[in-house]
Protein backbone atom coordinates (compact mmCIF):
# COMPACT_ATOMS: atom_id res chain seq x y z
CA UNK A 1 38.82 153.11 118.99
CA UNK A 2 42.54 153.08 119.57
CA UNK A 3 42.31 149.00 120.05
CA UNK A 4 40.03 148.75 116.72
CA UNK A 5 42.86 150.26 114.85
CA UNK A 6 45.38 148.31 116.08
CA UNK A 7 43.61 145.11 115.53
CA UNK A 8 42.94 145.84 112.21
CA UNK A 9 46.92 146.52 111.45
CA UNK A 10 47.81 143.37 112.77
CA UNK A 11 45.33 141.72 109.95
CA UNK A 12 47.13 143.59 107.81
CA UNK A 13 50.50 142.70 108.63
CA UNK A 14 49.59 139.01 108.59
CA UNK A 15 48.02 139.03 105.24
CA UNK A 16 51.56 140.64 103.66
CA UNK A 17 53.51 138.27 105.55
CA UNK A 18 51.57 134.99 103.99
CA UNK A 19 51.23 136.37 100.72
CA UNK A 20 55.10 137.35 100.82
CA UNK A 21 55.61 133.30 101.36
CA UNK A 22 53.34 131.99 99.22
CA UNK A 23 55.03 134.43 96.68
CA UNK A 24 58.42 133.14 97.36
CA UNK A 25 57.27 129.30 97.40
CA UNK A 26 55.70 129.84 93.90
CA UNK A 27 59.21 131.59 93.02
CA UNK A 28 61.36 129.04 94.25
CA UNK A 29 58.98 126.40 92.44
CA UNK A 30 59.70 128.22 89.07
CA UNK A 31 63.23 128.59 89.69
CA UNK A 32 63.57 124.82 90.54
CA UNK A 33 62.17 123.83 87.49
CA UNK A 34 64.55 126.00 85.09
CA UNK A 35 67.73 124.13 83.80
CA UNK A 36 71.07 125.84 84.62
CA UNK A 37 74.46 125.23 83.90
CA UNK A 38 76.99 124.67 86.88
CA UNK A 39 80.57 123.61 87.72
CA UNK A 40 82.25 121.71 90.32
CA UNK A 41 84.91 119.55 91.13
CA UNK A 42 84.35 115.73 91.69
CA UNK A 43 87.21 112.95 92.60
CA UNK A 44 88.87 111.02 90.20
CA UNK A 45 88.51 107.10 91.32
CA UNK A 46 90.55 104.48 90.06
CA UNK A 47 87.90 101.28 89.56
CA UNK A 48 88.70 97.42 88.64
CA UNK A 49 92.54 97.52 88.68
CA UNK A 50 94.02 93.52 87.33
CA UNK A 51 94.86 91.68 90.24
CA UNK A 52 98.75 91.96 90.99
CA UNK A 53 98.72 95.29 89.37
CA UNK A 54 98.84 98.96 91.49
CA UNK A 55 99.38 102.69 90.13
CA UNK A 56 102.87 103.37 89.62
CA UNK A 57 102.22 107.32 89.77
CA UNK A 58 99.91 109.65 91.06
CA UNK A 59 96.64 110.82 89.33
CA UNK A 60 95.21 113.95 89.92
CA UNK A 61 92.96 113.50 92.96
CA UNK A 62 89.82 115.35 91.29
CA UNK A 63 88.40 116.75 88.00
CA UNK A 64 86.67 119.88 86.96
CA UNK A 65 83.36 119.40 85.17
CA UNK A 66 80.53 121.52 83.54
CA UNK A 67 77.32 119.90 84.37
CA UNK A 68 73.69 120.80 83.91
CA UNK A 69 70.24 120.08 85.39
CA UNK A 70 67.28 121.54 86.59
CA UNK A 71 66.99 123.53 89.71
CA UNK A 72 65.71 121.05 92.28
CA UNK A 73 68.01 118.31 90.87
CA UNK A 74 70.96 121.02 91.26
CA UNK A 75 69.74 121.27 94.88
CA UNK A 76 69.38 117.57 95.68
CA UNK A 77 73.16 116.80 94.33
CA UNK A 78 74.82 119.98 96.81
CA UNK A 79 72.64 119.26 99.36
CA UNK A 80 72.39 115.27 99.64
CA UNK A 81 74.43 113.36 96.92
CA UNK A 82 76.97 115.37 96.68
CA UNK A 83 79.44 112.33 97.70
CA UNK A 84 77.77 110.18 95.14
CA UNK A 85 79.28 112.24 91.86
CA UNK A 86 82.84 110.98 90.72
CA UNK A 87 84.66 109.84 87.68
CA UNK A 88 85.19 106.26 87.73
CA UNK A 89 88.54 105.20 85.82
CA UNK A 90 87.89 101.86 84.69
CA UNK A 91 91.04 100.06 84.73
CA UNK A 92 89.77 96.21 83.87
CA UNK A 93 91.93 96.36 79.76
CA UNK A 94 94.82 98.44 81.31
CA UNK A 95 98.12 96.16 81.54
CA UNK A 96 100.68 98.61 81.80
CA UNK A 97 100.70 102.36 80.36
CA UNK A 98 97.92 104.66 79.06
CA UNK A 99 96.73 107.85 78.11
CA UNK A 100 92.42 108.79 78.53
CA UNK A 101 91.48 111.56 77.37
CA UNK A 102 89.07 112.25 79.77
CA UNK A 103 86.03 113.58 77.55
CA UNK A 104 85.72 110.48 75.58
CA UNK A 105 85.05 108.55 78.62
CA UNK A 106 82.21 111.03 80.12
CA UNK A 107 80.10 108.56 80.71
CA UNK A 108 82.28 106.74 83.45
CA UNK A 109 81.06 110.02 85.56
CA UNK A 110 78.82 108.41 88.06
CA UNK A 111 75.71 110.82 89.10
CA UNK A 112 71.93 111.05 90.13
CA UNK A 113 69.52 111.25 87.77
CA UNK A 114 68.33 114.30 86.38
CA UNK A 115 72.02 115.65 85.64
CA UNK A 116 73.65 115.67 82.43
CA UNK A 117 77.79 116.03 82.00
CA UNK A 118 78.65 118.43 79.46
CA UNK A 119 82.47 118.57 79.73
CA UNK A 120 85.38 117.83 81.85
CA UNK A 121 87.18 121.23 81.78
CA UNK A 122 90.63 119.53 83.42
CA UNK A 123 92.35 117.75 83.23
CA UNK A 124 92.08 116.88 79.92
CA UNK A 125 94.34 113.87 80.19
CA UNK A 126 95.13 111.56 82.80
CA UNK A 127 98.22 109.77 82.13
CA UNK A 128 98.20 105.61 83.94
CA UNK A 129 100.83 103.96 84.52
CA UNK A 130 100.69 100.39 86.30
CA UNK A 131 103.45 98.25 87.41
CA UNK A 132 103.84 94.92 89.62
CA UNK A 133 101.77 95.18 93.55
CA UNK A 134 104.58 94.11 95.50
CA UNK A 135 105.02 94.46 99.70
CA UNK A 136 107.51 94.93 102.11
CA UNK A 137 108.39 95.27 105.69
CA UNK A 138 110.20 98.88 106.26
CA UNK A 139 111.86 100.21 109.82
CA UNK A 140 110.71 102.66 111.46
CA UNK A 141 112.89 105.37 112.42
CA UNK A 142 113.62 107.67 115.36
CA UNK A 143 114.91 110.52 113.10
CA UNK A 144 111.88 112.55 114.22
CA UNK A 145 112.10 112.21 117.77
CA UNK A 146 113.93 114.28 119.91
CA UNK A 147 114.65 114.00 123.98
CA UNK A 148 116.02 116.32 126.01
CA UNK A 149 116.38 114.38 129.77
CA UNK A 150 116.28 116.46 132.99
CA UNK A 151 119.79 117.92 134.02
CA UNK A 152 121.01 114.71 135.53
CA UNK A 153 119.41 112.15 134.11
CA UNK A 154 120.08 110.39 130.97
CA UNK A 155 118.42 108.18 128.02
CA UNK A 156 119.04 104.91 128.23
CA UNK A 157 119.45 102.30 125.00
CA UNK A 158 117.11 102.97 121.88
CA UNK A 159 113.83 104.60 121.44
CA UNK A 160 111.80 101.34 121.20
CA UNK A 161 108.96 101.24 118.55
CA UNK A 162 106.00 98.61 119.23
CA UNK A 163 106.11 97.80 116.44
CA UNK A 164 108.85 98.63 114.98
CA UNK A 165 108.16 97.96 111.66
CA UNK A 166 105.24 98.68 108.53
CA UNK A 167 103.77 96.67 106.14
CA UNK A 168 103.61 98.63 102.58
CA UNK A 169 102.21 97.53 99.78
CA UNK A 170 102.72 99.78 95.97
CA UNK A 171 104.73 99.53 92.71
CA UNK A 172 108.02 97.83 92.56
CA UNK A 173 109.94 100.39 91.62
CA UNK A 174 109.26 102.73 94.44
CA UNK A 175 108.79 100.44 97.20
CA UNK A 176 112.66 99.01 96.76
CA UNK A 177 113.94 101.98 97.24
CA UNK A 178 111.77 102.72 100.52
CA UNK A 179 114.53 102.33 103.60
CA UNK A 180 113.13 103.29 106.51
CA UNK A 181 109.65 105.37 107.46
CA UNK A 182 109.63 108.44 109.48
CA UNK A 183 107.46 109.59 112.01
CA UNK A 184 105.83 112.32 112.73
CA UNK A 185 108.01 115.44 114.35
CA UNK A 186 108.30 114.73 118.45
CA UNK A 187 110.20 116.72 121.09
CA UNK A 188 109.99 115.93 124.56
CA UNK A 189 111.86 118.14 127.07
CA UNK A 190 112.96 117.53 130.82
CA UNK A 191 111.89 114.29 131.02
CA UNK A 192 113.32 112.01 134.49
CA UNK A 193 111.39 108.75 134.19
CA UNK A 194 110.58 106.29 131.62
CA UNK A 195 107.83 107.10 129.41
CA UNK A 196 105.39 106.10 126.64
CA UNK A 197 104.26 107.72 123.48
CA UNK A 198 101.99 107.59 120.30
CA UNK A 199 103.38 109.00 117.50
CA UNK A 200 101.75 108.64 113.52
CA UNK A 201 104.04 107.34 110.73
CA UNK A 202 104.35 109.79 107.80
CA UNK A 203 102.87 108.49 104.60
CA UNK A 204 104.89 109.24 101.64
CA UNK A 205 103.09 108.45 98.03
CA UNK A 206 99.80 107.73 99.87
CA UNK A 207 97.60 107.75 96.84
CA UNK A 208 99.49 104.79 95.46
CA UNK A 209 101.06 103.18 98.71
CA UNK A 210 99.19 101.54 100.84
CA UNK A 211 100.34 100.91 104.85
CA UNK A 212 98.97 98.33 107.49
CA UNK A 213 99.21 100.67 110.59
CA UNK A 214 99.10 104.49 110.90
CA UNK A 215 100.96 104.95 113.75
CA UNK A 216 103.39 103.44 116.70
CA UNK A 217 103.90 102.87 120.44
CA UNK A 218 106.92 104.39 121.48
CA UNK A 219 108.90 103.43 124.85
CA UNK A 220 111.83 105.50 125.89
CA UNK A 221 113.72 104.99 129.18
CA UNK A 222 114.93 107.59 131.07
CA UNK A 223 117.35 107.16 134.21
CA UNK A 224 119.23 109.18 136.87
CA UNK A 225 123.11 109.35 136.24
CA UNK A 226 124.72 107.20 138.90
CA UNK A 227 128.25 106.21 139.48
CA UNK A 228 129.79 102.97 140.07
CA UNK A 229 133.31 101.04 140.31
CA UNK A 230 134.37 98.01 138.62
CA UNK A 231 137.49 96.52 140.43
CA UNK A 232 140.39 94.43 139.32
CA UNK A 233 139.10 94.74 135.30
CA UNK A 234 141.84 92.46 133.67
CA UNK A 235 144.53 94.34 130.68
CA UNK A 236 145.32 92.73 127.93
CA UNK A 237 147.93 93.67 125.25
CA UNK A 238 146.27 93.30 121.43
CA UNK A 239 147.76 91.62 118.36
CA UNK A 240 150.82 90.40 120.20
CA UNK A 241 153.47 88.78 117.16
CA UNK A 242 154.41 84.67 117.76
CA UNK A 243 157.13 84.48 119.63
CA UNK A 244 156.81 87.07 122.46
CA UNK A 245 155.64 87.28 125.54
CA UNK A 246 154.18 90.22 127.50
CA UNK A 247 153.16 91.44 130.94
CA UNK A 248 151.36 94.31 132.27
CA UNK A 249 152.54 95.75 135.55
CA UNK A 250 149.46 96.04 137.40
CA UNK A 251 147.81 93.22 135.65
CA UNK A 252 144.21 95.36 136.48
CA UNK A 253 142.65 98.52 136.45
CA UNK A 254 139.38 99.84 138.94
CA UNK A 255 137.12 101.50 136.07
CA UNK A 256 134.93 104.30 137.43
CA UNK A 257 131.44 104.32 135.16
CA UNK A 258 128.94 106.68 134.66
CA UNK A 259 125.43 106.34 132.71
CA UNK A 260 121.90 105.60 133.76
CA UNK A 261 121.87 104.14 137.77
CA UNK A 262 119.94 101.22 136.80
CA UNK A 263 121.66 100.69 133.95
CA UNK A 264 125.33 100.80 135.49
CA UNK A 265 124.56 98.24 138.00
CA UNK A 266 123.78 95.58 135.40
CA UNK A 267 127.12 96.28 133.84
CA UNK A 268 129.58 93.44 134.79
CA UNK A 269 133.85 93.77 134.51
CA UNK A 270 133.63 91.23 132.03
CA UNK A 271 131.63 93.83 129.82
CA UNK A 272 134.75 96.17 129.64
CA UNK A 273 137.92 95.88 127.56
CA UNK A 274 140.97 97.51 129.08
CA UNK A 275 143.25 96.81 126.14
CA UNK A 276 146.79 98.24 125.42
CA UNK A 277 147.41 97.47 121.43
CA UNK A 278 150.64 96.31 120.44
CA UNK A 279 153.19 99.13 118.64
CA UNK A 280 155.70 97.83 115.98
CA UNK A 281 158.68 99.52 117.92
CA UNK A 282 158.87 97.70 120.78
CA UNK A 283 161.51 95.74 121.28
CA UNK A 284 162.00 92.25 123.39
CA UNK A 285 163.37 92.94 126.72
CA UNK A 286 162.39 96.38 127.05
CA UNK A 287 159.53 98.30 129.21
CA UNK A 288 156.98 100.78 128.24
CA UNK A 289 154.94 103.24 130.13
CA UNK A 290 151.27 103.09 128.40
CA UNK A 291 147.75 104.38 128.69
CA UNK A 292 144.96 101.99 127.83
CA UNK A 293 142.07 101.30 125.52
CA UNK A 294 138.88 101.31 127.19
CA UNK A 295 135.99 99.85 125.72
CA UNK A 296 132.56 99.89 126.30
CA UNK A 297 128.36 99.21 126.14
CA UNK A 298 127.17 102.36 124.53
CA UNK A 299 125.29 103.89 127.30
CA UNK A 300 127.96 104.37 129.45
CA UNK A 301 128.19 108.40 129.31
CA UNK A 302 131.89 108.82 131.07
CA UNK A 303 134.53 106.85 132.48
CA UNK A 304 137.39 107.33 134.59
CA UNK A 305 140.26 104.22 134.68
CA UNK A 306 143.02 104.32 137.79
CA UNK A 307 145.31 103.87 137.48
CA UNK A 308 146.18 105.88 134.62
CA UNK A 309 149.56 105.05 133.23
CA UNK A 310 150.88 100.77 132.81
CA UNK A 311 154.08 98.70 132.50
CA UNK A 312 154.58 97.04 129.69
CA UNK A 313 157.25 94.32 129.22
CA UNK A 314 158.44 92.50 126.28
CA UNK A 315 160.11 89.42 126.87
């Protein structure tokens, strides 16, 4: 008895639960065929620019419209050609400057069938401005890149970009006054040996510029601080008037350099200046106790001369 009962619920159950389907089917089917109004936001796409011409400004990236269909054509643009809807700004008669009013040019809204554009709610006008399509190559900068060695070592020479440079292409006006290109924020802490990086560019006016690469190789060498000595470095006294003659008692000076140990070892004496500039009070036949002048390549960090203190006689 007990398993008559129960089989005879479970016909029940299954004849709600098809009848609740079939309901909602012949629901849905009613609903897809009513006409609704809806609103969305499509792209605004710039279309047959003249050759040689580009965008001076920017355009708002999309517009807000008030469409209207039926149901299943509703459904078929959110679900499948959704990508397909934009407003295409026809550009072919445009030499320089113009103002479209959007609405009067509804029917540059490309759509699927079925749907019908009521009204482009914003904006209302779209203001064009074109100018010459000119390019140029632009550095790339290390502004953005920071390096923090390992306590005792040191960065040697340049960040190194490969490449080092972009291609942009955009208006006239704007690209002149485009210097240099940034990259993308980079810190890089404790670092002891040479290294390699990726880093992006950053795009500035990307809706009307236009740029060859995205990003750069970067190379940055990193070095242990050594120490070295560079003997018998010859003086020399600077801007010396006609008619005198000078010596410097010693003649030499040892240099002691520090900076990055491979570095320092392909430093030669000839590469530093020991130099003692002339003053406009000596006198001829006199002596002077000087310090020197030392110059030298950039990435030596320290240096140390001895002896300290020169002769200087004017004869």
């Amino acid at each position: 008895m007990y398993g008559l009962i129960k089989k005879a619920g479970n016909i029940k159950f299954k004849t709600v639960f098809i009848s609740l389907i079939i309901s909602s089917f012949l629901w849905l089917y009613v609903k897809l065929g009513d006409t609704y109004v809806y609103q969305m936001d499509i792209p605004i796409v710039t279309d047959n620019i003249q050759i040689g011409k580009v965008l001076k400004n920017e355009i708002p990236q999309y517009a807000t419209i008030r469409l209207e269909g039926k149901g299943s054509s509703l459904m078929g643009l959110l679900l499948l050609w959704r990508s397909d809807i934009k407003f295409l700004l026809d550009l072919s008669t445009i030499n320089y400057n113009w103002e479209c009013n959007l609405n009067e040019y509804i029917k540059w809204v490309k759509k699927p069938g079925g749907i019908v554009v009521n009204e482009i709610i914003t904006p209302e006008v779209v203001l064009i401005e074109l100018e010459t399509l000119v390019k140029k190559n632009v550095p790339i900068s290390s502004e953005n890149i920071k390096v923090q060695p390992e306590e005792q070592h040191v960065q040697v020479g340049k960040i190194k970009f490969e490449p080092d440079s972009i291609l942009i292409s955009g208006p006239e006006s704007r690209i002149i006054k485009i210097k240099s290109i940034d990259t993308e924020f980079k810190e890089y802490k404790d670092k002891k040996r040479p290294f390699k990086d990726y880093v992006n560019i950053i795009k500035v006016y990307e809706s009307i510029f236009t740029y060859d690469i995205d990003g750069t190789n970067i190379n940055i060498d990193i070095q242990v601080i050594g120490e070295r000595t560079l003997e018998a470095v010859d003086i020399e006294v600077t801007n010396v008037p006609a008619g005198y003659s000078v010596r410097v008692e010693p003649g030499t000076v040892n240099v002691i350099i520090k900076g990055g140990n491979n570095f320092i070892y392909e430093v030669n004496k000839e590469d530093i200046r020991a130099e003692i500039p002339w003053k406009k009070e000596w006198k001829r036949y006199r002596e002077y106790r000087e310090k020197l002048v030392i110059k030298h390549p950039k990435d030596i960090i320290s240096y140390e001369e001895l002896p300290k203190v020169f002769t200087v006689i004017i004869e």
